[in-house]
Protein backbone atom coordinates (compact mmCIF):
# COMPACT_ATOMS: atom_id res chain seq x y z
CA UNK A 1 10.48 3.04 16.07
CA UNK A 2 7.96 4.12 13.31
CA UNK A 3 9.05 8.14 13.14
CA UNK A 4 6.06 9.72 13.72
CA UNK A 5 5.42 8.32 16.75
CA UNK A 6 8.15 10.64 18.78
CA UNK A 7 5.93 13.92 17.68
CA UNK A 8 2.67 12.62 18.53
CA UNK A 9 0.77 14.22 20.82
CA UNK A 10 -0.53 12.42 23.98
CA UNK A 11 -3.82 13.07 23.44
CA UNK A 12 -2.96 10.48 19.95
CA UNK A 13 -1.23 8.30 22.34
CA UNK A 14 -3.90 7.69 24.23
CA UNK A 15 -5.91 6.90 21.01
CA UNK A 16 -3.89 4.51 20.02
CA UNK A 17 -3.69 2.66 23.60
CA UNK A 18 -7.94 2.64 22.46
CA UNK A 19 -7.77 0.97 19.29
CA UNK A 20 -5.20 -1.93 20.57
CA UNK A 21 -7.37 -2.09 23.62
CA UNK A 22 -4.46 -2.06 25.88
CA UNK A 23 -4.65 -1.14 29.04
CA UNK A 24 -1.36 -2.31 30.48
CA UNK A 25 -0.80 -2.57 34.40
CA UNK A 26 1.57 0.01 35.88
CA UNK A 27 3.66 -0.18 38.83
CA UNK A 28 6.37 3.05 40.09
CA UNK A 29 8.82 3.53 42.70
CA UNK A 30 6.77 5.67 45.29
CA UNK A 31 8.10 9.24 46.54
CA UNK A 32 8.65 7.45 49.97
CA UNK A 33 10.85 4.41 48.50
CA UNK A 34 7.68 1.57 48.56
CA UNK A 35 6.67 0.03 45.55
CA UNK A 36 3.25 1.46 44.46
CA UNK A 37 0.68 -1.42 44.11
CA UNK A 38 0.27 -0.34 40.82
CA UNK A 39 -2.58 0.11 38.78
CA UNK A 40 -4.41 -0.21 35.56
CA UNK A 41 -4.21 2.71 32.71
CA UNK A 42 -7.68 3.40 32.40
CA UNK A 43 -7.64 3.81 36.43
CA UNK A 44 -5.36 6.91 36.38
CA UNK A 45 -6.57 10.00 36.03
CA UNK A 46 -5.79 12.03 32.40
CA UNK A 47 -3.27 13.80 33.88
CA UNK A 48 -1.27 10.58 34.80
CA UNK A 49 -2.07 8.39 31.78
CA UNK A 50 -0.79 11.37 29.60
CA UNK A 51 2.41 11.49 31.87
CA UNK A 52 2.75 7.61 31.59
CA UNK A 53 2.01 7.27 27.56
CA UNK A 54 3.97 10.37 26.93
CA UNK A 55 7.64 8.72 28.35
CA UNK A 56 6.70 5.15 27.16
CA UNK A 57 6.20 6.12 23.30
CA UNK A 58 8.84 3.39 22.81
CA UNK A 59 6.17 0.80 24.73
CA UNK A 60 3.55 1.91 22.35
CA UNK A 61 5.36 1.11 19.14
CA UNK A 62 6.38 -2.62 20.36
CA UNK A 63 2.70 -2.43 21.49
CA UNK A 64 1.44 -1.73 17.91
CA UNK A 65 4.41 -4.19 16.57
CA UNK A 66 2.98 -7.27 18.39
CA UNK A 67 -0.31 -6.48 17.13
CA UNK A 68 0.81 -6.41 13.85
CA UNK A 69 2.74 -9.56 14.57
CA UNK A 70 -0.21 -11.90 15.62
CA UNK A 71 0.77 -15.25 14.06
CA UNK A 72 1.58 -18.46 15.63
CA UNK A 73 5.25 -17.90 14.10
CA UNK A 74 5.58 -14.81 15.96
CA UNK A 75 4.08 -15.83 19.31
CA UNK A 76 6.49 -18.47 19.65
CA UNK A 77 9.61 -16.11 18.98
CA UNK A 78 7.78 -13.56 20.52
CA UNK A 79 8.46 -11.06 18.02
CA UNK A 80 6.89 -8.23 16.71
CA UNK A 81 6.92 -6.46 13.25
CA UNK A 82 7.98 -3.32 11.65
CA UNK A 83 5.65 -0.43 10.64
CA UNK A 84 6.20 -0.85 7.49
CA UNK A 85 5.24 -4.46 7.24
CA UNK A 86 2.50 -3.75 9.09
CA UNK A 87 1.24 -0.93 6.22
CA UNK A 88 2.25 -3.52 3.81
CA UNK A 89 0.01 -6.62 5.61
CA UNK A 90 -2.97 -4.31 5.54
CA UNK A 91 -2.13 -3.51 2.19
CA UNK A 92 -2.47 -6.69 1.21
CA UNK A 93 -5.64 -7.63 3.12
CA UNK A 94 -7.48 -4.50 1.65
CA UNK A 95 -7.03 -6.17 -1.97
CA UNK A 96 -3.93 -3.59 -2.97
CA UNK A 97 -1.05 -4.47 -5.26
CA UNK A 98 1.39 -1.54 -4.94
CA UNK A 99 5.41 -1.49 -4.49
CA UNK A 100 6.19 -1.83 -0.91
CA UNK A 101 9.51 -0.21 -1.02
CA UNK A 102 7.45 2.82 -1.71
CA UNK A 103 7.81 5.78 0.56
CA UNK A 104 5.77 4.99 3.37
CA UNK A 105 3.50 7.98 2.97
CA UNK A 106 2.55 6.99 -0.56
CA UNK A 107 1.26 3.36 1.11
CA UNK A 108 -0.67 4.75 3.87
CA UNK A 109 -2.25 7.06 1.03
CA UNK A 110 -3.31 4.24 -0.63
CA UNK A 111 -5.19 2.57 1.99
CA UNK A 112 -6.85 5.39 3.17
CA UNK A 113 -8.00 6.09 -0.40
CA UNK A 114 -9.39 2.10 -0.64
CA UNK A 115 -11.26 2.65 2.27
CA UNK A 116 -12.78 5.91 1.27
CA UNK A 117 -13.85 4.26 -2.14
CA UNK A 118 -15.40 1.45 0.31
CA UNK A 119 -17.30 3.95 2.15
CA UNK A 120 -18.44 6.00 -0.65
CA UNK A 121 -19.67 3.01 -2.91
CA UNK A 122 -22.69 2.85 -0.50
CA UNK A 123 -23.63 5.86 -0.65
CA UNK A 124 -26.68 7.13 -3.82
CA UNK A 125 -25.47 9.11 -5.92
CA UNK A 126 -27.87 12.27 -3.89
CA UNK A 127 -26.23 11.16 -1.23
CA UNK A 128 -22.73 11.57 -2.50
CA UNK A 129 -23.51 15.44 -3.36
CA UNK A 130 -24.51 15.80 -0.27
CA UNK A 131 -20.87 14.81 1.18
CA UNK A 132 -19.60 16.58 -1.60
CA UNK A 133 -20.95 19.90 -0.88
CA UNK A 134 -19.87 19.49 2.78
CA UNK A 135 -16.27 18.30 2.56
CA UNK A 136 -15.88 21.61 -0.15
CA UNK A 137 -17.90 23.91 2.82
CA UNK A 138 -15.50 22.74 5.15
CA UNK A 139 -12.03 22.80 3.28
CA UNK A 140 -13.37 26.60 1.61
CA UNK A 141 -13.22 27.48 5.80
CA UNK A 142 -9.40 27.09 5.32
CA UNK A 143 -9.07 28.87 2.12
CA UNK A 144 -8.80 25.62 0.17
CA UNK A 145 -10.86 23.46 -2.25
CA UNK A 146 -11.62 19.65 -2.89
CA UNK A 147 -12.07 20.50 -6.65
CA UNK A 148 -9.60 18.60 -8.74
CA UNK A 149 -8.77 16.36 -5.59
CA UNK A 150 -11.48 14.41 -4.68
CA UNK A 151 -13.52 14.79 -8.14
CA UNK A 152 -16.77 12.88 -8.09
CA UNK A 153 -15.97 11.30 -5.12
CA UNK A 154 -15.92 8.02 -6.77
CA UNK A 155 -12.54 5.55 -7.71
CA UNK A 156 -10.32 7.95 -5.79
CA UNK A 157 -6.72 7.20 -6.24
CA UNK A 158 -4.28 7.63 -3.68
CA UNK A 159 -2.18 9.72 -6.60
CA UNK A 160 -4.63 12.20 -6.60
CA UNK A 161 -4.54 12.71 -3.08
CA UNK A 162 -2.55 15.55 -1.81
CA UNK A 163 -1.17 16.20 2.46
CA UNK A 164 -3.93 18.27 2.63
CA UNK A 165 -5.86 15.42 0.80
CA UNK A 166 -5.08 12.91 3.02
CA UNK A 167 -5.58 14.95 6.27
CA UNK A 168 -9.24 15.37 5.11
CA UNK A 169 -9.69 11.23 4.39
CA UNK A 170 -7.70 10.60 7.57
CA UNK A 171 -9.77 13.34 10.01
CA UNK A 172 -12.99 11.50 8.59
CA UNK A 173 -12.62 8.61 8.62
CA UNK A 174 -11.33 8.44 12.49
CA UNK A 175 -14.33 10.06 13.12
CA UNK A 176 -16.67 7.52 12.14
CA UNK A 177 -13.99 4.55 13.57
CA UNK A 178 -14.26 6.05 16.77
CA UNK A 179 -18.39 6.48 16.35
CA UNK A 180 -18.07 2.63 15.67
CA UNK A 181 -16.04 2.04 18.58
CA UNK A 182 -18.26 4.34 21.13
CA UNK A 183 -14.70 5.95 21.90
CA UNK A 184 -16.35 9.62 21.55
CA UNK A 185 -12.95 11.29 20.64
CA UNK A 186 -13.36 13.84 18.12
CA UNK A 187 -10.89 14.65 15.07
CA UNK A 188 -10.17 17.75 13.94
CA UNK A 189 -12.31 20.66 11.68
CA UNK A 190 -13.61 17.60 9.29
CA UNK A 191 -15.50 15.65 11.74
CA UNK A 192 -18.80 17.34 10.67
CA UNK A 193 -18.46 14.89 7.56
CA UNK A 194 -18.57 11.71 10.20
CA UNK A 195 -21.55 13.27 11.58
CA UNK A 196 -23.06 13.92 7.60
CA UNK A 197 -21.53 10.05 7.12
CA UNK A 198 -23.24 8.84 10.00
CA UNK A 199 -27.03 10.68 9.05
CA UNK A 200 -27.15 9.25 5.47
CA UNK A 201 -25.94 5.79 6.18
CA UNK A 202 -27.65 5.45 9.33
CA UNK A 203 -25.11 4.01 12.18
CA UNK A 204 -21.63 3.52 10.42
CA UNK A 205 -20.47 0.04 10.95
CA UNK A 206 -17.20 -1.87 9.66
CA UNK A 207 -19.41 -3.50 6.53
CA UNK A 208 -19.78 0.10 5.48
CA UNK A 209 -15.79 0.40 5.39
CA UNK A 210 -15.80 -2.95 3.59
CA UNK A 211 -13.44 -4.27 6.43
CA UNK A 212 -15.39 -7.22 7.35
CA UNK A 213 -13.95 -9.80 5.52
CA UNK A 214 -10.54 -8.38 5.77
CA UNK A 215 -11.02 -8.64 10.07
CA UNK A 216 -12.69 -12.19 9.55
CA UNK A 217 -9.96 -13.74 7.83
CA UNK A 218 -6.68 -11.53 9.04
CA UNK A 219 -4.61 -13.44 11.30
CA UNK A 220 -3.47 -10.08 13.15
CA UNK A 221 -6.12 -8.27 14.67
CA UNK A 222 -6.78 -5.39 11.54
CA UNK A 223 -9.86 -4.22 13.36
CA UNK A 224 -7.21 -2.65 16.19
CA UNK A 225 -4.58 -2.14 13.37
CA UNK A 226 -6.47 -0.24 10.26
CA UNK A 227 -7.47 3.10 12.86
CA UNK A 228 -3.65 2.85 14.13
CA UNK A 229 -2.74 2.97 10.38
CA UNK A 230 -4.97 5.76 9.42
CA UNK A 231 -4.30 8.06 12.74
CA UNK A 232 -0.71 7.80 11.81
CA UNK A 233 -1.21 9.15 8.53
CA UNK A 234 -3.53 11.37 9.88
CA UNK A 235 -0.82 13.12 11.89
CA UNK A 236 1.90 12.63 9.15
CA UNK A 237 0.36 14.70 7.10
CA UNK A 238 -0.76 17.32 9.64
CA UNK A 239 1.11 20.06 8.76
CA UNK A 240 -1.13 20.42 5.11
CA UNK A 241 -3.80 21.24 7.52
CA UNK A 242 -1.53 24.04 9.26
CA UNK A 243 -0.54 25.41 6.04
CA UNK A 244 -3.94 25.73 5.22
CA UNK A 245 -4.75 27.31 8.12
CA UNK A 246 -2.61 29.82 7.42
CA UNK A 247 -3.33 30.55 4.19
CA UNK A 248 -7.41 31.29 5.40
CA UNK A 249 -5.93 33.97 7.77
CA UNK A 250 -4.00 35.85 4.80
């Protein structure tokens, strides 16, 4: 199981059980000995669908492996995939030629870096200030700076991106995935640039990610994969924001 998954939290759990759409149907062993009739997920109440998700983390990673696994191949052997693979598939569907024996941090990096450069290609170059002044109002807030690390905004590399780097990409870009999807879950101190993203673009949309094609043409359904992808990076890299944090209280 992909290692991160373990220290999620449930309220990430729960995100991810959004993005694959899955909604499995539960059945328990009843205080009194009966079989409970069993029910959907989305029919428990938060309380119980954190309980379930939290003690079935294994469930979600197969979960995300089958997804990830989508090809007639597969179905027939019924098999999933490895995270890795998975990184490696999207990779390869977002145009990227990079070493996939890589440290798995360094790949995610890279994606979330090709889909930042999607995003920010659209914008004007007034409009690209404008994000620029925000992100570096929001990171000075926790005693850090995007100065040096996201330059210009424009042909990021996934070298120059740092934890703290990624955290920021990661934080905004769920924000305006889950504005596409109507989920309404918010994402951390940065999702005031999905709102800025979302006023000069008008209604963010997958062509503005450049993901179209990729979710046209991708055997496996990258549309439920790509948020998975970037929430677990997201989360890897979590403790950049919690250094930071720290360092604004000093």
């Amino acid at each position: 199981m992909e290692q991160i998954i373990p220290k999620l939290p449930v309220e990430a759990l729960q995100q991810i059980a959004g993005y694959l759409n899955w909604d499995p149907f539960i059945t328990y062993q009843a205080k009194n000995g009966n079989v409970d009739p069993g029910r959907l997920l989305s029919q428990m109440t938060e309380i119980e669908q954190h309980t379930w998700l939290d003690t079935h983390r294994v469930e979600i990673m197969k979960k995300i492996s089958a997804v990830g696994g989508h090809s007639l191949i597969n179905l027939f052997r019924g098999a999933g995939i490895q995270y890795r693979e998975i990184v490696a598939n999207v990779g390869s569907k977002l145009g990227l030629d990079y070493d996939t024996t890589a440290p798995i941090e360094q790949l995610e990096g890279k994606i979330l870096s090709k889909i930042w450069n999607n995003l920010v290609a659209t914008l004007t170059p007034e409009q690209r200030r404008e994000l620029e002044a925000k992100a570096e109002q929001e990171a000075n807030k926790f005693g850090r700076t995007f100065k040096g690390e996201l330059t210009g905004f424009g042909a990021l590399g996934a070298a120059q991106l740092s934890g703290f780097g990624i955290y920021i990409l990661g934080s905004t870009l769920l924000g305006t995935i889950n504005g596409v999807l109507g989920l309404g879950l918010g994402f951390g101190a940065f999702t005031g640039l999905s709102s800025l993203i979302s006023t000069v673009i008008g209604p963010p949309g997958w062509a503005a990610l450049g993901l179209l094609t990729v979710f046209k043409f991708g055997r496996p359904n990258y549309k439920k994969l790509i948020p998975v992808v970037i929430l677990i990076a997201y989360y890897r890299n979590q403790d950049a924001m919690v250094q930071a944090r720290g360092a604004s209280i000093l």
